[in-house]
N, C-alpha and C. Protein backbone atom coordinates (compact mmCIF):
# COMPACT_ATOMS: atom_id res chain seq x y z
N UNK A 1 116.88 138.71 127.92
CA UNK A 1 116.29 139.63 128.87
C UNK A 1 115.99 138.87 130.15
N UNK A 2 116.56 139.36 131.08
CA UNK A 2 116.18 138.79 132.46
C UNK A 2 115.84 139.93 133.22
N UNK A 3 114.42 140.03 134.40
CA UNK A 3 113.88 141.14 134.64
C UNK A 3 114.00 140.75 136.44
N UNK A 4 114.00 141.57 137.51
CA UNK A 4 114.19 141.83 138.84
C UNK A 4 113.42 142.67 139.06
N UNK A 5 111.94 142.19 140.01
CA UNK A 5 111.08 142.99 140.01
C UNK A 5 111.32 143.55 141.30
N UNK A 6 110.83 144.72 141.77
CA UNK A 6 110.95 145.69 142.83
C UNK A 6 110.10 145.16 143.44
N UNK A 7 110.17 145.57 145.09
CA UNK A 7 109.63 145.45 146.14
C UNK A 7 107.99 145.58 145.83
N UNK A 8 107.69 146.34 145.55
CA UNK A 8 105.95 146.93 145.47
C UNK A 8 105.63 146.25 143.76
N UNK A 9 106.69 145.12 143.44
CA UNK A 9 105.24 144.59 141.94
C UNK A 9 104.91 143.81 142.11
N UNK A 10 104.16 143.11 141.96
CA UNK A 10 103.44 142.15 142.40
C UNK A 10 103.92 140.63 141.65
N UNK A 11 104.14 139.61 142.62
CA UNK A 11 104.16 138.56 142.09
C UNK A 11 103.81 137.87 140.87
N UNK A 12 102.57 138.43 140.33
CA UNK A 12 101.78 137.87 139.43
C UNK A 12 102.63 138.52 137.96
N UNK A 13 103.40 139.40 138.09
CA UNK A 13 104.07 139.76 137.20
C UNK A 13 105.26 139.20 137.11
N UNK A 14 106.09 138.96 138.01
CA UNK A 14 107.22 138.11 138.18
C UNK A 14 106.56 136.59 137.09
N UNK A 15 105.43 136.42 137.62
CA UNK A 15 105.11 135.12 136.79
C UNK A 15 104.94 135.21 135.13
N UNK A 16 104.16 136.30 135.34
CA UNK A 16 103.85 136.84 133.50
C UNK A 16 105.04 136.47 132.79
N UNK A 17 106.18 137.06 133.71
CA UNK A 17 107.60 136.91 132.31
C UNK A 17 108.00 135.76 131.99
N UNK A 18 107.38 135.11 133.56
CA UNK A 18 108.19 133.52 133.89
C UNK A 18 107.38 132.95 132.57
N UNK A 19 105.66 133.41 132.19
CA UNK A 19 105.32 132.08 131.78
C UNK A 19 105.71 132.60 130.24
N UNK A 20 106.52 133.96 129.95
CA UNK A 20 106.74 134.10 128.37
C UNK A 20 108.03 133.69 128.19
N UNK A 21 108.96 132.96 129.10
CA UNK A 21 110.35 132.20 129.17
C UNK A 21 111.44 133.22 129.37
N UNK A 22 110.66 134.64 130.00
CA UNK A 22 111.76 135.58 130.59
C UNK A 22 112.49 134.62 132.24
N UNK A 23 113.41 134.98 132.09
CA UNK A 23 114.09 134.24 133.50
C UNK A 23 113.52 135.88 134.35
N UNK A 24 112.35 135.30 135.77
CA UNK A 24 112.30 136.42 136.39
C UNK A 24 112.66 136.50 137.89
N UNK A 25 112.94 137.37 139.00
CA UNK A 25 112.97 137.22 140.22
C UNK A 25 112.77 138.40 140.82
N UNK A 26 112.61 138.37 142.25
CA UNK A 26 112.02 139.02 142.67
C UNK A 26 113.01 139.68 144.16
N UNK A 27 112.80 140.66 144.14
CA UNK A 27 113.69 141.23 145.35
C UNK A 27 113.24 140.97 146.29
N UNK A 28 112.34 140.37 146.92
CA UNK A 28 111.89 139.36 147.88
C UNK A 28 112.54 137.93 148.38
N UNK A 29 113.33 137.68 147.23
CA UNK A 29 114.20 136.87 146.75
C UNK A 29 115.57 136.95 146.69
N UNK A 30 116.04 138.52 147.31
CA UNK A 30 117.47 138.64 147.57
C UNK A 30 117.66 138.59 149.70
N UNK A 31 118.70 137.88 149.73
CA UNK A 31 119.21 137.56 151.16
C UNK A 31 118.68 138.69 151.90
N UNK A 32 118.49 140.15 151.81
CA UNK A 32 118.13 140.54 152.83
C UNK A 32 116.26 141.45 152.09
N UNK A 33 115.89 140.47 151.22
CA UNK A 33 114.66 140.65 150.94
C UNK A 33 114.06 142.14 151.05
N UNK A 34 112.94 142.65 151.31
CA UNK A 34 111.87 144.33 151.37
C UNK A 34 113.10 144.82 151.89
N UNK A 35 113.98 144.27 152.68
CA UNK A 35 114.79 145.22 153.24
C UNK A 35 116.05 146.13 152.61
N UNK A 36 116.04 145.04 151.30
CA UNK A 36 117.41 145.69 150.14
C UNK A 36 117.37 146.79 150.31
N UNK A 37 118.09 147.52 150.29
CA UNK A 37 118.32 148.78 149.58
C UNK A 37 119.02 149.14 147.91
N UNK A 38 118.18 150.75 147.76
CA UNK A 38 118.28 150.72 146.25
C UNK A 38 119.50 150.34 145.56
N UNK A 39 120.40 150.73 146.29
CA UNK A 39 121.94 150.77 145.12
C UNK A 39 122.31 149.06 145.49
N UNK A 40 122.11 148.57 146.55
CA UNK A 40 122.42 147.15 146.14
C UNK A 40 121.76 146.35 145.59
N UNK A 41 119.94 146.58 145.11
CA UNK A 41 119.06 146.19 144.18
C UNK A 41 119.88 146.21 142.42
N UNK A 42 120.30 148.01 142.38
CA UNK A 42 120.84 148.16 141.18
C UNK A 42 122.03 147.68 140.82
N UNK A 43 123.22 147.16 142.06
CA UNK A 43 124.33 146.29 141.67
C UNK A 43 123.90 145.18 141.72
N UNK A 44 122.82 144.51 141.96
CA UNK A 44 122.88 143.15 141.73
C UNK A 44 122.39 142.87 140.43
N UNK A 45 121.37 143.80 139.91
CA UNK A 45 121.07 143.63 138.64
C UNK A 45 121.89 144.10 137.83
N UNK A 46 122.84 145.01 137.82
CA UNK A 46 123.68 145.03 137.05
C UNK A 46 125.21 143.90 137.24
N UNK A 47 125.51 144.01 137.91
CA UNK A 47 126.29 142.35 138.05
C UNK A 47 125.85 140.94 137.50
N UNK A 48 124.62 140.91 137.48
CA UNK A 48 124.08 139.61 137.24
C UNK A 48 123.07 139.69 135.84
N UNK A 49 123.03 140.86 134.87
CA UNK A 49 122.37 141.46 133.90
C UNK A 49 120.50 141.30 134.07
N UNK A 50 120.57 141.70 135.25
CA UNK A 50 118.95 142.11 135.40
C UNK A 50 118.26 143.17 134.87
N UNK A 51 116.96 143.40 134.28
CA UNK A 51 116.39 144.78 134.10
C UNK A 51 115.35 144.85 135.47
N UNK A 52 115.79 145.92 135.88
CA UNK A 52 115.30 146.40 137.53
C UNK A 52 113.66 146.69 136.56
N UNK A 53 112.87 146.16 137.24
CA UNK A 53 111.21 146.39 136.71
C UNK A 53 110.64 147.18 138.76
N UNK A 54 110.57 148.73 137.98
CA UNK A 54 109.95 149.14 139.49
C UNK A 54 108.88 149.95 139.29
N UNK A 55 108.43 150.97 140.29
CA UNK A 55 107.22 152.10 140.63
C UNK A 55 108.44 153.28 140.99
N UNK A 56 109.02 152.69 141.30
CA UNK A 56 109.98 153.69 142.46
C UNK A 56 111.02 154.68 141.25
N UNK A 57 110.63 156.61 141.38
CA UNK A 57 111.20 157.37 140.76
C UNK A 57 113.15 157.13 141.08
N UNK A 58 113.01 156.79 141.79
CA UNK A 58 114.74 157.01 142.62
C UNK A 58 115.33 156.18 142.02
N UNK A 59 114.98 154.78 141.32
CA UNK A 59 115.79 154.24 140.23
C UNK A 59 116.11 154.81 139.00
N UNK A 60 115.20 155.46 138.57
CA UNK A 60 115.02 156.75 137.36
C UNK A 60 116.47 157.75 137.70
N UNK A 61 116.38 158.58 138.92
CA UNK A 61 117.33 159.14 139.14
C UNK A 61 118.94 158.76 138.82
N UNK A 62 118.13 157.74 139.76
CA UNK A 62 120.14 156.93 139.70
C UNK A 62 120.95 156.54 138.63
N UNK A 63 119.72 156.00 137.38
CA UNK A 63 119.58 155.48 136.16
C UNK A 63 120.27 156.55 135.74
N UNK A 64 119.47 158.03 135.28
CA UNK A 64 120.27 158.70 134.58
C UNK A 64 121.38 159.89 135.42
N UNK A 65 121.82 159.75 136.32
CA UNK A 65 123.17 160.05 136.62
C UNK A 65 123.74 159.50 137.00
N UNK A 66 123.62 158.15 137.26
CA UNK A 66 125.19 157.60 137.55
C UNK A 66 124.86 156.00 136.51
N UNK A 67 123.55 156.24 135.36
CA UNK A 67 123.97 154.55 134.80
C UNK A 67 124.05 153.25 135.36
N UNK A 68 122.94 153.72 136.89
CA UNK A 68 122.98 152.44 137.60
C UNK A 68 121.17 152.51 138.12
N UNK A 69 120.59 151.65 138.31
CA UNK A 69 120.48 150.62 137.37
C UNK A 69 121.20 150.59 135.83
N UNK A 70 121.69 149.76 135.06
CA UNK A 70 122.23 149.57 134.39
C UNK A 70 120.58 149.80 132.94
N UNK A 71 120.02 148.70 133.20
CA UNK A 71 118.53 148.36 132.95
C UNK A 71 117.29 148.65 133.51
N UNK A 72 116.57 149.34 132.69
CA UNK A 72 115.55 150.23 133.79
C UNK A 72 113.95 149.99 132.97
N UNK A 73 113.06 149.17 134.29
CA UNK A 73 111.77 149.50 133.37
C UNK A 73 110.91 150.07 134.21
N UNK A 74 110.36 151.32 134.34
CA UNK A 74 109.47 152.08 135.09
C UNK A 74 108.26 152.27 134.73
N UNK A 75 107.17 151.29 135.96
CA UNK A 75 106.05 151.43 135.40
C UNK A 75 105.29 152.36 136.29
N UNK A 76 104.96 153.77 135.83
CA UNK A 76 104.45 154.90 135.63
C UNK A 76 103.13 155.18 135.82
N UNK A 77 102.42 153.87 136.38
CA UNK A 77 100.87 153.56 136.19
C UNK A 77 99.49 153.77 137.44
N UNK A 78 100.11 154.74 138.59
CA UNK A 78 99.68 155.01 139.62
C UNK A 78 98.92 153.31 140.23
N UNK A 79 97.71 153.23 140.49
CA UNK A 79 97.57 151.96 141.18
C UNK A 79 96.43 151.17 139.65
N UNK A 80 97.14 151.47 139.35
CA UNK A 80 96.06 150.52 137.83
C UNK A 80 96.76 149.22 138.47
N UNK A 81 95.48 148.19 138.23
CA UNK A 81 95.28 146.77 138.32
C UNK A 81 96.65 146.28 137.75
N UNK A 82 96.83 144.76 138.81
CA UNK A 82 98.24 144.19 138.00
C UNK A 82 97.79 143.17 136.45
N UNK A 83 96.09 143.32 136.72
CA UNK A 83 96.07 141.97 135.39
C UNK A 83 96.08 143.46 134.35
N UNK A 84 95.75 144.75 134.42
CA UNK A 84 96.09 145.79 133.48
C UNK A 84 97.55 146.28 133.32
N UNK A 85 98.30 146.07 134.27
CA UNK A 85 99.24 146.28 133.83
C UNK A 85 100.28 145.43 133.16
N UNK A 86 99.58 143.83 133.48
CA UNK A 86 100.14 143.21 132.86
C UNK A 86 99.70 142.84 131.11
N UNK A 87 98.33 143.57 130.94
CA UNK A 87 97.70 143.95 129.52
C UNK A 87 98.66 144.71 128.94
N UNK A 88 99.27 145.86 129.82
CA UNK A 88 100.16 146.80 129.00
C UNK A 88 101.73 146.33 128.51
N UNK A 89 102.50 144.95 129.66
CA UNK A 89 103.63 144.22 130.01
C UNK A 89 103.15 143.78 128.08
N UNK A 90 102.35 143.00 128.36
CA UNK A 90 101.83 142.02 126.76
C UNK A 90 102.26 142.51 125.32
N UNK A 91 101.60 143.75 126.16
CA UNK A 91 101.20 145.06 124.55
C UNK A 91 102.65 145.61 123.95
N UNK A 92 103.57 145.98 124.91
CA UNK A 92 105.03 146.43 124.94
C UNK A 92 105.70 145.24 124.77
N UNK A 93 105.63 144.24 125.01
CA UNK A 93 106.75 143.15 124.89
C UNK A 93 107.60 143.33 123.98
N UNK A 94 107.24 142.88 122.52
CA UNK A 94 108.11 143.10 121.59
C UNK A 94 108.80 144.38 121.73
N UNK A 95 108.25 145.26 122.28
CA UNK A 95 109.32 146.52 121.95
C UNK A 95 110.52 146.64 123.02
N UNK A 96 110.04 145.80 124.32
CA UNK A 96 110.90 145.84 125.52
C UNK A 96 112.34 145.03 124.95
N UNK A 97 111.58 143.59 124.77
CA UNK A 97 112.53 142.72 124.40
C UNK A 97 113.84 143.09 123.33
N UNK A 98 112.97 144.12 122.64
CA UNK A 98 114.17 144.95 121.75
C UNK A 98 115.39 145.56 122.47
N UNK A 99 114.57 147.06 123.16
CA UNK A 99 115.32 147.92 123.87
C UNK A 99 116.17 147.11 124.61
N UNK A 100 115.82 146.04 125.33
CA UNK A 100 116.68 145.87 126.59
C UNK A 100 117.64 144.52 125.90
N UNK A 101 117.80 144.79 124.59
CA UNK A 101 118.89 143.85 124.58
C UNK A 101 120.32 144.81 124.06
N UNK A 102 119.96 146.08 124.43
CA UNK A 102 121.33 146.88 124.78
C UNK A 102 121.58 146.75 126.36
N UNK A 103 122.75 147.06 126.53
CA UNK A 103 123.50 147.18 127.64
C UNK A 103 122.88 148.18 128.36
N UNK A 104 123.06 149.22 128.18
CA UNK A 104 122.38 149.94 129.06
C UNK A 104 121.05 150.94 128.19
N UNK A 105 119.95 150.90 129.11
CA UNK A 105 118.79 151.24 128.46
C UNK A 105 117.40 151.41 129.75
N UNK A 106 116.66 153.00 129.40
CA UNK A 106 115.52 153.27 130.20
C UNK A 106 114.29 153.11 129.90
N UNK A 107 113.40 152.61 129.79
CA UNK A 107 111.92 152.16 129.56
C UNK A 107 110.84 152.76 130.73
N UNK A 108 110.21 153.67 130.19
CA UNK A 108 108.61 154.44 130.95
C UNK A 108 107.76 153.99 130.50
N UNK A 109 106.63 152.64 131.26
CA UNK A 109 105.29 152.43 130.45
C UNK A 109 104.23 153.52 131.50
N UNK A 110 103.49 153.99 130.51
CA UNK A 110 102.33 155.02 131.31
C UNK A 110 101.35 153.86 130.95
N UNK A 111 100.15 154.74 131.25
CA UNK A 111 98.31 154.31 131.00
C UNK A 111 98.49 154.30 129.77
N UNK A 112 99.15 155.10 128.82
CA UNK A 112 98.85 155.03 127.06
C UNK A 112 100.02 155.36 126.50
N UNK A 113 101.26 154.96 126.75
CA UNK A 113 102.39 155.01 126.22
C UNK A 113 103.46 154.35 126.79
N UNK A 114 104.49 153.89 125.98
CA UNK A 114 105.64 152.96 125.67
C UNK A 114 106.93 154.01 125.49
N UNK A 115 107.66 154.56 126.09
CA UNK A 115 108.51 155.36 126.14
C UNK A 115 110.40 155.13 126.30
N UNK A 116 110.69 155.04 125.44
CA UNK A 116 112.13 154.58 125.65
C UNK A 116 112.82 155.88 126.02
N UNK A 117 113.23 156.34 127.38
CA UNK A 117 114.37 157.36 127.47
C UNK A 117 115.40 157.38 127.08
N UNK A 118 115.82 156.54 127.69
CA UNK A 118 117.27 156.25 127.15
C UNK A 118 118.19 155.03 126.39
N UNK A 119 118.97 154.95 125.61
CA UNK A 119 119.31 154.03 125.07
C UNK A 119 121.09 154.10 125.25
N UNK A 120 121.92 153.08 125.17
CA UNK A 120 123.72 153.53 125.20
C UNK A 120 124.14 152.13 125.60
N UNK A 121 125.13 152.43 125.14
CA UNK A 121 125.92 150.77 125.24
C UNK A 121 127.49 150.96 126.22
């Protein structure tokens, strides 16, 4: 599992994965940085087998009609704290690390649920 966090997550989560030996990065971190746009966010993670980790519904969209993002984790959590959402990152792990070792696959964490949409290879 290697994860590509969106524009609006916060660093401190990029680190969370780093310090559980997820390889992580950050779209801050691609050549044309905040400025990416979505579909070349979602080809780079799918070219390079990233799971796109965002806020943003429009990866959701794209996800399920056109299968791009390839890898999708949508966190669903309005402005809850990043050390809470990274309580919830903790709590889901094992189940993420599952899902996303298919090829293609959608993940919704809310305030009180772990939601796999979609699954397909």
């Amino acid at each position: 599992m290697r994860v590509l966090c969106d524009v609006h997550i916060a660093f401190k989560i990029k680190r969370y994965f780093e310090s559980k030996g997820i390889e992580a990065s950050h779209v801050n971190h691609l050549p044309d940085s905040w400025f990416t746009k979505d579909k070349d966010i979602a080809n780079f993670a799918d070219t390079n087998n990233f799971v796109v980790i965002t806020k943003d519904v429009d990866f959701q969209a794209s996800h399920l009609l056109k299968n791009t993002p390839k890898q999708l984790l949508r966190l669903a959590l309005g402005n809850l704290s990043t050390q809470e959402t990274i309580y919830l990152l903790e709590t889901y792990l094992p189940v993420l690390q599952e899902v996303f070792a298919n090829p293609i696959c959608f993940v919704e964490i809310g305030r009180d649920y772990c939601h796999v949409v979609s699954v397909g290879a």
